[in-house]
Protein backbone atom coordinates (compact mmCIF):
# COMPACT_ATOMS: atom_id res chain seq x y z
CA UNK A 1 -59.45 -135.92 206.51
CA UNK A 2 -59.25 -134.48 203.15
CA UNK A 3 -55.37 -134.07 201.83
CA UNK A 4 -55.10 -131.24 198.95
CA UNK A 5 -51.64 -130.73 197.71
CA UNK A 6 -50.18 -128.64 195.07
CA UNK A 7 -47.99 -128.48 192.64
CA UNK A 8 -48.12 -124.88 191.06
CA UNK A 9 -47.54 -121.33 192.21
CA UNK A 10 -50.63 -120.32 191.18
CA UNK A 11 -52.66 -123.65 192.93
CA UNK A 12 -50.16 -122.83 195.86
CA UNK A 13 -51.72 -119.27 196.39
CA UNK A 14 -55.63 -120.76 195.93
CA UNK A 15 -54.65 -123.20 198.36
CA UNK A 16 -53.46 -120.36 200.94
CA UNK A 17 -56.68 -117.85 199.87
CA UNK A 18 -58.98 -121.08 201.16
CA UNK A 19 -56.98 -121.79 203.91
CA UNK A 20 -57.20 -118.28 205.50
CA UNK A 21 -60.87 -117.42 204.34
CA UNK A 22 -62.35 -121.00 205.95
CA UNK A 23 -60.11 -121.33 208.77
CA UNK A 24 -62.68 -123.71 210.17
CA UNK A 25 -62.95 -125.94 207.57
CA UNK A 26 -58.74 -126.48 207.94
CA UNK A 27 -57.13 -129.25 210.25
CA UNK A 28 -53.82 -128.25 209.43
CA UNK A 29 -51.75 -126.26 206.90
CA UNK A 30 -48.49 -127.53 205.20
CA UNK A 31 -47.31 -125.47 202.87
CA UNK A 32 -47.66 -126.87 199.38
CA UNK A 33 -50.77 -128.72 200.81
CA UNK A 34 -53.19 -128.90 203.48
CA UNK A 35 -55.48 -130.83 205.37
CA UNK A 36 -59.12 -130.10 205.51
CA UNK A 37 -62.28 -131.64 207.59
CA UNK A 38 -63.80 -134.56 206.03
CA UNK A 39 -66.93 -132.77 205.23
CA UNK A 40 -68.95 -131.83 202.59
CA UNK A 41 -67.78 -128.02 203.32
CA UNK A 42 -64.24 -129.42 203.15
CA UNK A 43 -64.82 -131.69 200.21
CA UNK A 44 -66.09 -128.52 197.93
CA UNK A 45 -63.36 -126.37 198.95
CA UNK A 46 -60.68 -129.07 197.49
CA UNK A 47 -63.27 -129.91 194.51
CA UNK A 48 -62.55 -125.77 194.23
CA UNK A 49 -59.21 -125.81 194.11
CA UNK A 50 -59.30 -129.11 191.68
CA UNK A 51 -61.76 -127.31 189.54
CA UNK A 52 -59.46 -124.20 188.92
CA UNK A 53 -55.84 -125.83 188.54
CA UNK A 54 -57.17 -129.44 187.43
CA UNK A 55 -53.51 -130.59 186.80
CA UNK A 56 -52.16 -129.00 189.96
CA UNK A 57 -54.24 -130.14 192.55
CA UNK A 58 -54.47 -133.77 194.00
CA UNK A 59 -56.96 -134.64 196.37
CA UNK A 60 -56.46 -137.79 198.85
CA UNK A 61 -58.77 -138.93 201.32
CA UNK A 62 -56.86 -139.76 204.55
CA UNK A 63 -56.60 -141.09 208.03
CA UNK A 64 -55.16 -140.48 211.14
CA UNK A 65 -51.91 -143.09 211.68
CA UNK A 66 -52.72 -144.98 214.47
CA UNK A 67 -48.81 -146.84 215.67
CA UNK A 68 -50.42 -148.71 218.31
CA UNK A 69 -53.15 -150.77 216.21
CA UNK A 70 -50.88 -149.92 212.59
CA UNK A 71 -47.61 -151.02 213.17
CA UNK A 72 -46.00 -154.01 215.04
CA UNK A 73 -44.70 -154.09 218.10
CA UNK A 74 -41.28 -155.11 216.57
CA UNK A 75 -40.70 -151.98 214.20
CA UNK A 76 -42.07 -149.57 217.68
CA UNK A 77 -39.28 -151.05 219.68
CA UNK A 78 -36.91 -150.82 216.95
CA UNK A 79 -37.45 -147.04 216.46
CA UNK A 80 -37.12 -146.16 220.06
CA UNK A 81 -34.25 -148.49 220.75
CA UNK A 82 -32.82 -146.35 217.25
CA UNK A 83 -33.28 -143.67 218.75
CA UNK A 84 -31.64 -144.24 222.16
CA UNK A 85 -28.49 -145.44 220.41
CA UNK A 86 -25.11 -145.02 221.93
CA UNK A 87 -23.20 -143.38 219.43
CA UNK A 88 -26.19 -141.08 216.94
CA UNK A 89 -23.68 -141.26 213.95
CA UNK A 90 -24.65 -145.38 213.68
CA UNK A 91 -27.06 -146.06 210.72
CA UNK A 92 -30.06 -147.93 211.61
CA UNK A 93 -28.00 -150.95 208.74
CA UNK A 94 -25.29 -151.05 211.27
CA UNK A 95 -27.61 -150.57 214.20
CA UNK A 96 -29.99 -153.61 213.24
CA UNK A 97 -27.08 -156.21 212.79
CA UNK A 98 -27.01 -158.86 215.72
CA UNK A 99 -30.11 -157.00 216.89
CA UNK A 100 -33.21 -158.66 217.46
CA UNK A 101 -34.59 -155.43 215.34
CA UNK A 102 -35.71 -156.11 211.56
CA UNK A 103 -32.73 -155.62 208.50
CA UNK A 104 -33.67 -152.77 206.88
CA UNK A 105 -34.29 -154.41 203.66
CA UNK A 106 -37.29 -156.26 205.86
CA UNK A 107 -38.78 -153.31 206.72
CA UNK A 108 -39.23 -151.84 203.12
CA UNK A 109 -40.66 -154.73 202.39
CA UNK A 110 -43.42 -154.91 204.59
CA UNK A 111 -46.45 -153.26 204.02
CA UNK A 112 -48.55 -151.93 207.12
């Protein structure tokens, strides 16, 4: 997929005018950016919007996040076990220690 965001009123409103006249061409709106198809109709409506507000436009190819085959099984567990906490006012610092769930610290670390 093809991320556009923006970072100007006026890109802001170009970004909406594409997003309602080629409907078809969007995965998803969000805003201040937007996700079009990975095509070459969705790769010259961004290379539009890039054109007319060079400085307010960045374009970023993406892909879908996959947790199963992307992240280890150690940070999964930790999230769910996080979020099945006894008491929900209990930071995930306070959470992880004498856990077998990765410090905090660990996990910014790590890259995916």
């Amino acid at each position: 997929m093809l991320l556009v965001v923006t970072y100007s009123k006026a890109a802001r409103t170009s970004l909406r005018n594409v997003c309602r006249t080629h409907d078809t061409s969007v995965v998803r709106r969000l805003g201040r950016a937007a996700l079009l198809e990975e095509t070459e109709h969705g790769a010259f409506l961004a290379l539009r919007l890039r054109e007319k507000h060079p400085e307010d436009v960045q374009l970023e190819r993406t892909e879908p996040f996959n947790e199963f085959r992307d992240v280890p099984d150690t940070v999964r567990e930790a999230a769910k076990a996080y979020e099945n906490r006894a008491n929900a006012a209990t930071s995930y610092a306070k959470f992880a220690v004498g856990s077998p769930h990765p410090e905090p610290t660990a996990l910014k670390r790590r890259k995916l």
